[in-house]
N, C-alpha and C. Protein backbone atom coordinates (compact mmCIF):
# COMPACT_ATOMS: atom_id res chain seq x y z
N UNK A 1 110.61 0.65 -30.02
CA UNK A 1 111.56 0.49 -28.94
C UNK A 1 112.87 1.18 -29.30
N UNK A 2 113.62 1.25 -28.27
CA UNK A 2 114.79 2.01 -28.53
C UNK A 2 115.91 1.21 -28.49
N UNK A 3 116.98 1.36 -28.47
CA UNK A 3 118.26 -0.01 -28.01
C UNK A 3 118.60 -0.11 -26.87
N UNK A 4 118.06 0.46 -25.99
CA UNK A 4 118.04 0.16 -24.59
C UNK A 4 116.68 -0.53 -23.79
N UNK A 5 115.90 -0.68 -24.85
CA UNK A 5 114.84 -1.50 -24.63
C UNK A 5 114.53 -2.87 -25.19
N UNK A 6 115.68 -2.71 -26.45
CA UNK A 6 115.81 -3.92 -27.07
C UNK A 6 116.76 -4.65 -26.44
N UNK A 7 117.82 -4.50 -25.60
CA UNK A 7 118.52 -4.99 -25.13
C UNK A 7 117.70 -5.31 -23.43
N UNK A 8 116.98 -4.66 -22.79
CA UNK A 8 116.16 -5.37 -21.95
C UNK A 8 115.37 -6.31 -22.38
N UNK A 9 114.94 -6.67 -23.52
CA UNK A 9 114.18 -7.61 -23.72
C UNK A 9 114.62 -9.00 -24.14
N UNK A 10 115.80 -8.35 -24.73
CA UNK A 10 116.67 -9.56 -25.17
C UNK A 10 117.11 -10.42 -23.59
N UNK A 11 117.82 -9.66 -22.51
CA UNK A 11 118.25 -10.41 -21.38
C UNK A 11 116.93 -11.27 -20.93
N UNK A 12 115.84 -10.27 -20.64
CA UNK A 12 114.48 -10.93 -20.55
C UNK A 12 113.75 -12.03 -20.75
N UNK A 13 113.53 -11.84 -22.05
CA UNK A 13 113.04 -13.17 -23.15
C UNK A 13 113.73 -12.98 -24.40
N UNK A 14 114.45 -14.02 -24.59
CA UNK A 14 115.14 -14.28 -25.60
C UNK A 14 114.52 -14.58 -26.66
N UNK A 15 113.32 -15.40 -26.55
CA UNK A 15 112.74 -15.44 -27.64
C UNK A 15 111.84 -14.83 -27.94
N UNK A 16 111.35 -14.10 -26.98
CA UNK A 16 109.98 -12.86 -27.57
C UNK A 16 111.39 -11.68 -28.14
N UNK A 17 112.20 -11.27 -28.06
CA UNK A 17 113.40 -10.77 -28.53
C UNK A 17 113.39 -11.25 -30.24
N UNK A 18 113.76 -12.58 -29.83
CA UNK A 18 113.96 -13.08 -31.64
C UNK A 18 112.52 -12.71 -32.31
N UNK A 19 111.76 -12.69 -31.73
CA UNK A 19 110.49 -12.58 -32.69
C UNK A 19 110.34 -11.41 -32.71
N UNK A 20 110.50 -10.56 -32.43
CA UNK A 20 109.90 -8.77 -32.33
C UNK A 20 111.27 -8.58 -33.26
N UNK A 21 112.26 -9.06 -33.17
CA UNK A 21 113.75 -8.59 -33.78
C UNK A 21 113.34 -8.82 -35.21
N UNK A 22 113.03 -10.18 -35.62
CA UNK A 22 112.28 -10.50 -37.26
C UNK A 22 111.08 -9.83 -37.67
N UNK A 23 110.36 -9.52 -36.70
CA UNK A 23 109.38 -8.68 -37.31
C UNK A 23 109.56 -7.39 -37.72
N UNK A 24 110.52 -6.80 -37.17
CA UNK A 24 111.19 -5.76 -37.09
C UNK A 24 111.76 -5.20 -38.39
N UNK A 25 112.87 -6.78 -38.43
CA UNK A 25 113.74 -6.78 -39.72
C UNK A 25 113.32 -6.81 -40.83
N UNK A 26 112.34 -7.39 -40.85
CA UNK A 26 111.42 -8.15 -42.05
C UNK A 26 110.20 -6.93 -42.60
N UNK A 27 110.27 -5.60 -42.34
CA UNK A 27 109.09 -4.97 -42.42
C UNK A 27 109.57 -3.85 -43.16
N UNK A 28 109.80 -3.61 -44.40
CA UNK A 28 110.11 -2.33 -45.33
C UNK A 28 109.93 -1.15 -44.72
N UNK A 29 108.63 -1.05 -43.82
CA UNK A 29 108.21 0.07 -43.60
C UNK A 29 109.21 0.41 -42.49
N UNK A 30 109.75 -0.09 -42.04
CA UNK A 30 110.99 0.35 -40.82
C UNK A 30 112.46 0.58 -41.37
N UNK A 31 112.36 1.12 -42.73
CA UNK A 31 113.69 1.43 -43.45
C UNK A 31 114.00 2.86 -42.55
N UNK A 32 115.34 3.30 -42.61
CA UNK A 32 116.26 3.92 -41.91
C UNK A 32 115.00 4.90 -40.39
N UNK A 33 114.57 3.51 -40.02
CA UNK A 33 114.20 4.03 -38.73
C UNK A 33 115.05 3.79 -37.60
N UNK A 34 116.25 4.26 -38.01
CA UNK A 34 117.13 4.12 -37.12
C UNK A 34 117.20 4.35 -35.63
N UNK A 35 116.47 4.99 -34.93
CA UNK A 35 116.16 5.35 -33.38
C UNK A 35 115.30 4.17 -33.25
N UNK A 36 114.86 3.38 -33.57
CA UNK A 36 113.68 2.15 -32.90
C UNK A 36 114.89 0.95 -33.44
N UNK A 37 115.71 0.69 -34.22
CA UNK A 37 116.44 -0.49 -34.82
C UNK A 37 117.20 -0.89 -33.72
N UNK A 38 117.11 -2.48 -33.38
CA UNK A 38 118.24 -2.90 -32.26
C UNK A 38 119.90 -2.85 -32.65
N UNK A 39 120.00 -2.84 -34.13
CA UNK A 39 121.04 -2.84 -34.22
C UNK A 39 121.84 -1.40 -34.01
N UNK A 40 121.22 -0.48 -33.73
CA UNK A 40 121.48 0.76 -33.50
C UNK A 40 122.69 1.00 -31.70
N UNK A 41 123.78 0.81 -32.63
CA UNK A 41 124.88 0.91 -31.35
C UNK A 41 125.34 2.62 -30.86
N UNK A 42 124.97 3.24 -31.97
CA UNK A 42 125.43 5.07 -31.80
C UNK A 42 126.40 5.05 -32.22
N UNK A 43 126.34 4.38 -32.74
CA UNK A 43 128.41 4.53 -33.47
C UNK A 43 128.47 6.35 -34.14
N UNK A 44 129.45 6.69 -34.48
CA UNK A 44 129.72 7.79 -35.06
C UNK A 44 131.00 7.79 -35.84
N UNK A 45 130.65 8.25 -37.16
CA UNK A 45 131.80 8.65 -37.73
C UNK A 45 131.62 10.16 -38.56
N UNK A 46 132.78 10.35 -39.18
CA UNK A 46 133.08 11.78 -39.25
C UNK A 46 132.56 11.59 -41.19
N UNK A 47 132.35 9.59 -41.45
CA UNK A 47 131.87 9.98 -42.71
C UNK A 47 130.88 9.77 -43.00
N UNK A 48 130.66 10.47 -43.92
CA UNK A 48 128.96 11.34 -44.06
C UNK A 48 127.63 10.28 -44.25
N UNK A 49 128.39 8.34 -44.74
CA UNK A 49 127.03 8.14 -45.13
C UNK A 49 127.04 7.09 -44.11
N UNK A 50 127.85 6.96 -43.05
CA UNK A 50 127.87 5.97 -41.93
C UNK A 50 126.79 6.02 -41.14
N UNK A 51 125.49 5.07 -40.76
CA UNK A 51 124.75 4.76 -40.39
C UNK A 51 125.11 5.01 -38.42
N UNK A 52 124.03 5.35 -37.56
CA UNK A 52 124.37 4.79 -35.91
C UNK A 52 124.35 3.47 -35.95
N UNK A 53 123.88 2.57 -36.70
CA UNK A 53 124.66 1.06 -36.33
C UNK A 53 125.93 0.84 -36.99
N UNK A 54 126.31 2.13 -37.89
CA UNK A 54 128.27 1.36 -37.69
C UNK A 54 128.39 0.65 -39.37
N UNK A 55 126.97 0.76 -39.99
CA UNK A 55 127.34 0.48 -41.32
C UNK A 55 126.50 1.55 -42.49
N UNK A 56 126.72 0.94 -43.74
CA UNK A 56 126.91 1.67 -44.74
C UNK A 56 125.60 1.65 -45.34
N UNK A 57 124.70 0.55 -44.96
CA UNK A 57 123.63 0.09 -46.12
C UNK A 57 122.14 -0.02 -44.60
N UNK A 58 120.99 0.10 -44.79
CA UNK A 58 120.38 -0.04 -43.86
C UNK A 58 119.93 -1.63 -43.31
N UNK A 59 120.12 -1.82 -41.71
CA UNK A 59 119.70 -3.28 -41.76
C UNK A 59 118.62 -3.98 -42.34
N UNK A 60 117.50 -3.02 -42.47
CA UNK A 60 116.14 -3.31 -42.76
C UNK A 60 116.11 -3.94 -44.40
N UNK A 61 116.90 -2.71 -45.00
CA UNK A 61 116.85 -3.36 -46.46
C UNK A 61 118.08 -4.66 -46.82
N UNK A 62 118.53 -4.63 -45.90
CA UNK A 62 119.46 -5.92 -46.08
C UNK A 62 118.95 -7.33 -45.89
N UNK A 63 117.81 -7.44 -44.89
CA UNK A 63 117.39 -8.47 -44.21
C UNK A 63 115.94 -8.28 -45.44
N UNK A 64 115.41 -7.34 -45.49
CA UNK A 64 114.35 -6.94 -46.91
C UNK A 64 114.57 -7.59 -48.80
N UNK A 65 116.13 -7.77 -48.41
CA UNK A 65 116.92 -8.01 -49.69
C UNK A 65 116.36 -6.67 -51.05
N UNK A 66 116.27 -5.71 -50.61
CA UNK A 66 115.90 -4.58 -50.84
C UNK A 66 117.36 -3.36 -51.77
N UNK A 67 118.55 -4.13 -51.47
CA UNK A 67 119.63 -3.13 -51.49
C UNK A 67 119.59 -2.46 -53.29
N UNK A 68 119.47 -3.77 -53.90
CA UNK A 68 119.40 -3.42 -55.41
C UNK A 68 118.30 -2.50 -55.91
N UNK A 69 117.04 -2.26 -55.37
CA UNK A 69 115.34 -1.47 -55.68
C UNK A 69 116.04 -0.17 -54.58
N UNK A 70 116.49 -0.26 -53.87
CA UNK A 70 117.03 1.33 -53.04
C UNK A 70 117.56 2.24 -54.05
């Protein structure tokens, strides 16, 4: 999904939302798949290791507890 599909689903069903969102989060294999991540706002910055969701570290490996093995 994209973030305009994650955000239809969320208004939708909130809780088929929470569950596709954890499965999501929870799955290594979706590291910096950033075009399918809900947290993906398009942010932009001019520095080089700033993520489209606006941070520094990927959500996947954060919620993975992954940051230290990266």
């Amino acid at each position: 999904m994209i973030k305009q599909e994650w955000d239809e689903l969320a208004k939708r069903d909130r809780d088929e939302y929470l569950k596709q969102y954890r499965k999501f989060m929870y799955n290594e294999g979706n590291y910096w798949k950033c075009e399918e991540c809900p947290e993906n706002i398009g942010a932009y910055s001019s520095f080089e290791y700033l993520l489209p969701c606006g941070q520094y570290n990927c959500w996947v490996a954060c919620h993975c507890s992954s940051l230290e093995r990266s």
